[in-house]
N, C-alpha and C. Protein backbone atom coordinates (compact mmCIF):
# COMPACT_ATOMS: atom_id res chain seq x y z
N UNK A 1 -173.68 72.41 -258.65
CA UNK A 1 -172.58 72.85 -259.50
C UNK A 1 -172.35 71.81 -260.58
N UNK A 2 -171.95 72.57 -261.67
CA UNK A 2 -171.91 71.04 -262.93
C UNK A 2 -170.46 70.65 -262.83
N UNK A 3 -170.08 69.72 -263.43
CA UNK A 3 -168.69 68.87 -263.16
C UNK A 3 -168.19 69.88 -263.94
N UNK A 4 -166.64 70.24 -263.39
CA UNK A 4 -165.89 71.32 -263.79
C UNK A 4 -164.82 70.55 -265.03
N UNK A 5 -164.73 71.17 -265.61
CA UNK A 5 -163.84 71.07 -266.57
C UNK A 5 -162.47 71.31 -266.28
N UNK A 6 -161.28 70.23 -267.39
CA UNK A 6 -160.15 69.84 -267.01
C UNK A 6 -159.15 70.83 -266.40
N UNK A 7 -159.56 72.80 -267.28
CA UNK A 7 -158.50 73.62 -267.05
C UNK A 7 -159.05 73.46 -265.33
N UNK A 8 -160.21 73.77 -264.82
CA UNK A 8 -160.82 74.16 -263.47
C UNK A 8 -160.45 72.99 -262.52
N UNK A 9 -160.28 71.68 -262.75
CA UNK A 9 -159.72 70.37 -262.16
C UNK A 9 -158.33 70.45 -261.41
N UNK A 10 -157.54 71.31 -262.61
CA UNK A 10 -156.12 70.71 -262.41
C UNK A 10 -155.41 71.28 -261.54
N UNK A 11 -156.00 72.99 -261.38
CA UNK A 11 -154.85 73.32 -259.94
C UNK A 11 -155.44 72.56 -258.48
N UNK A 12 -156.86 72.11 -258.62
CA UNK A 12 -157.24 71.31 -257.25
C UNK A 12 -156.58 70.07 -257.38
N UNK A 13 -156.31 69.60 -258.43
CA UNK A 13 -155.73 68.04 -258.43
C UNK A 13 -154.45 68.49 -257.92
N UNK A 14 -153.59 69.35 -258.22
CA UNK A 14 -152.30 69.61 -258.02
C UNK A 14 -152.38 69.59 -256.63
N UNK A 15 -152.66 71.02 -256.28
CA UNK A 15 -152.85 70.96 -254.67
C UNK A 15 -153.35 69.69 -253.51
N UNK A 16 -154.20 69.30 -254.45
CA UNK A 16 -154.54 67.39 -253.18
C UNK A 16 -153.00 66.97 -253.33
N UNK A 17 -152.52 67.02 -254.89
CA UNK A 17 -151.27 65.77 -254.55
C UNK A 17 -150.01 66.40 -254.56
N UNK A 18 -149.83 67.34 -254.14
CA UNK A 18 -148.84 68.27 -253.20
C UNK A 18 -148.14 67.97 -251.87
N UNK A 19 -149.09 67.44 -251.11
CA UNK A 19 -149.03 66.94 -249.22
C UNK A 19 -147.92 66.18 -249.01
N UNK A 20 -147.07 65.29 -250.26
CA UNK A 20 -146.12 64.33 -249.85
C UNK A 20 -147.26 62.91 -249.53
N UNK A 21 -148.02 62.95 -249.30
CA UNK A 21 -148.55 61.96 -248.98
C UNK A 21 -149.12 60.66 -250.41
N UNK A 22 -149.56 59.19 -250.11
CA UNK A 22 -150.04 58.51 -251.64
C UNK A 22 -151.30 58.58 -251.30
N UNK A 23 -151.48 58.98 -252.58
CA UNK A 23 -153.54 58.82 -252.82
C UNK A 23 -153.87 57.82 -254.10
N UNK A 24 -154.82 56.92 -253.23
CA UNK A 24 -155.71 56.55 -254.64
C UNK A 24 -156.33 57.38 -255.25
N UNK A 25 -156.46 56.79 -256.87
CA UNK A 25 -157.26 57.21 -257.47
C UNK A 25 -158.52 57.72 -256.98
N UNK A 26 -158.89 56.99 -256.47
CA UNK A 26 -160.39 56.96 -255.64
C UNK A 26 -160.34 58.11 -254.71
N UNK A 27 -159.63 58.40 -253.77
CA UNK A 27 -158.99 59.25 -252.83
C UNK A 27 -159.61 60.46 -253.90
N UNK A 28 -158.56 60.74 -254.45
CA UNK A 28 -158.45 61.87 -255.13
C UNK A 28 -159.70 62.54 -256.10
N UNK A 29 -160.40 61.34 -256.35
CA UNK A 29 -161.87 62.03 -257.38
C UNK A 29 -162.53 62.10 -255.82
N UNK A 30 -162.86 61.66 -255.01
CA UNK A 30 -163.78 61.86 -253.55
C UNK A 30 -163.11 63.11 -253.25
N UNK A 31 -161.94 63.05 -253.31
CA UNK A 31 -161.44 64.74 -252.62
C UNK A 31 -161.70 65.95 -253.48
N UNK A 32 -162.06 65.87 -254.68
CA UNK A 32 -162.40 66.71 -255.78
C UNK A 32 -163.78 66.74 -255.67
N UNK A 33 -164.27 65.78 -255.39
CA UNK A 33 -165.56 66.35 -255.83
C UNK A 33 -166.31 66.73 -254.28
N UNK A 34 -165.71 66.68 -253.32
CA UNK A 34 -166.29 67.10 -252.28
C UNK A 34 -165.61 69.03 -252.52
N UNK A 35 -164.88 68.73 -252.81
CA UNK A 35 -164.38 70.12 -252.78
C UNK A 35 -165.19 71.22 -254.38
N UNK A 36 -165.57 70.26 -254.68
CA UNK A 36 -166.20 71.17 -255.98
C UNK A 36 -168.26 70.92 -255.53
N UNK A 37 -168.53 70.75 -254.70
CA UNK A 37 -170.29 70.21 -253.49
C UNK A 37 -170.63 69.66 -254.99
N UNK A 38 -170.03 68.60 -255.59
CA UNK A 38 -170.74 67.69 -256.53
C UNK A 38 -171.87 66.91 -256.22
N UNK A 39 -173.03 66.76 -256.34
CA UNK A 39 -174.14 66.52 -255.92
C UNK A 39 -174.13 64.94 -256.26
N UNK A 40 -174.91 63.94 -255.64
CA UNK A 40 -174.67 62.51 -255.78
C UNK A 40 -175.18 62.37 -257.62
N UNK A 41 -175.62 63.15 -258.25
CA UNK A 41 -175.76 62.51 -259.69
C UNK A 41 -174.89 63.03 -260.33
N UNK A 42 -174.43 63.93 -260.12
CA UNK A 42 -173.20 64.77 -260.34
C UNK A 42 -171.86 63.26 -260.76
N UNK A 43 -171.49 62.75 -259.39
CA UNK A 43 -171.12 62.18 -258.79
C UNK A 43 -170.80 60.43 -259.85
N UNK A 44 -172.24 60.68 -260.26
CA UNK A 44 -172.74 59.02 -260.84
C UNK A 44 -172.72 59.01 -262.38
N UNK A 45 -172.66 60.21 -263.12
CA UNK A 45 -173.23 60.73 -263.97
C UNK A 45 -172.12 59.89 -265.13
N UNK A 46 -172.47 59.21 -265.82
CA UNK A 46 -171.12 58.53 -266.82
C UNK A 46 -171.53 58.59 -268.17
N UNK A 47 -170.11 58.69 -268.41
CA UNK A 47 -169.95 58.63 -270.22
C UNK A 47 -170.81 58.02 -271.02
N UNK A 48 -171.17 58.53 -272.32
CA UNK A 48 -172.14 57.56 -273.19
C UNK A 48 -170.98 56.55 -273.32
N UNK A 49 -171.45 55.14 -273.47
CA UNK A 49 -170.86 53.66 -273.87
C UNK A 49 -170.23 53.32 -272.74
N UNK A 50 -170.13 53.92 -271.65
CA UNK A 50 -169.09 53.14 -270.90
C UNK A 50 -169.39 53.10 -269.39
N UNK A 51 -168.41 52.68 -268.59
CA UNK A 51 -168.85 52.46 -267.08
C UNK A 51 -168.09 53.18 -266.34
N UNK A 52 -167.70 54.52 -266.94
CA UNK A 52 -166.56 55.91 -265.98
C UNK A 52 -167.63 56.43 -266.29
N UNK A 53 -167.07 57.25 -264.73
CA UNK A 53 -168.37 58.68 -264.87
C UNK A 53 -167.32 59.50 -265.10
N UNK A 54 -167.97 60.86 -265.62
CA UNK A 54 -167.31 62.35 -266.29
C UNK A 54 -166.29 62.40 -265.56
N UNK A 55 -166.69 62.73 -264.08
CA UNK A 55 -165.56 62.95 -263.26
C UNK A 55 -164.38 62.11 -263.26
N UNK A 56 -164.50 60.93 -263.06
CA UNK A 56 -163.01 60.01 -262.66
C UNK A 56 -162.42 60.30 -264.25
N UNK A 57 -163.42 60.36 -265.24
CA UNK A 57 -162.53 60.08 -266.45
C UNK A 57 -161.65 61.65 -266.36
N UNK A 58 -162.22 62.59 -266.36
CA UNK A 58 -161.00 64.09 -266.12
C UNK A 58 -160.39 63.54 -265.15
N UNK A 59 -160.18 63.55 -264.08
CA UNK A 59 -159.37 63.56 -263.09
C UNK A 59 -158.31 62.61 -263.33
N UNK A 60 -158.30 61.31 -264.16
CA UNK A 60 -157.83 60.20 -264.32
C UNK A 60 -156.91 61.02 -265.79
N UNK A 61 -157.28 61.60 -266.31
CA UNK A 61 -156.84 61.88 -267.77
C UNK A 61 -155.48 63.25 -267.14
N UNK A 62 -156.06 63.87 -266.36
CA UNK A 62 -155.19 65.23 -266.00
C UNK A 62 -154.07 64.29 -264.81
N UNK A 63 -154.23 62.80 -263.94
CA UNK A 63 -153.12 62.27 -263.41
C UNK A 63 -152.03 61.69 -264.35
N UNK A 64 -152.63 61.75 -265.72
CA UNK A 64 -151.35 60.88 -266.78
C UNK A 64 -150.64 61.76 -267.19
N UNK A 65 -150.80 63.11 -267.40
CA UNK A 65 -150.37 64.20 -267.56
C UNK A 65 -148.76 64.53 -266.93
């Protein structure tokens, strides 16, 4: 599956951080992307120039929100 885009992210982000419970950052892209069968390059796959991959950077961009 290819890394989903921000609209497709955000009701799963919602729902992880719904529970009452605290999540890391970290927490929360591992819980996304197991829930979206992101494949390990999927997973690794990062931005031109920088040291975020696709994923943390959506998931990180839709928590400032």
């Amino acid at each position: 599956m290819a890394i989903p885009n921000y609209q497709n992210i955000m009701l799963p982000l919602l729902k992880y951080a719904v529970d009452g419970q605290e999540h890391s950052m970290r927490e929360a892209i591992g819980a996304l992307a197991d829930q979206f069968n992101l494949s390990e390059d999927e997973r690794k796959e990062l931005l031109p120039l920088t040291r975020v991959t696709l994923q943390e950077r959506r998931t990180k961009v839709l928590m400032l929100i």
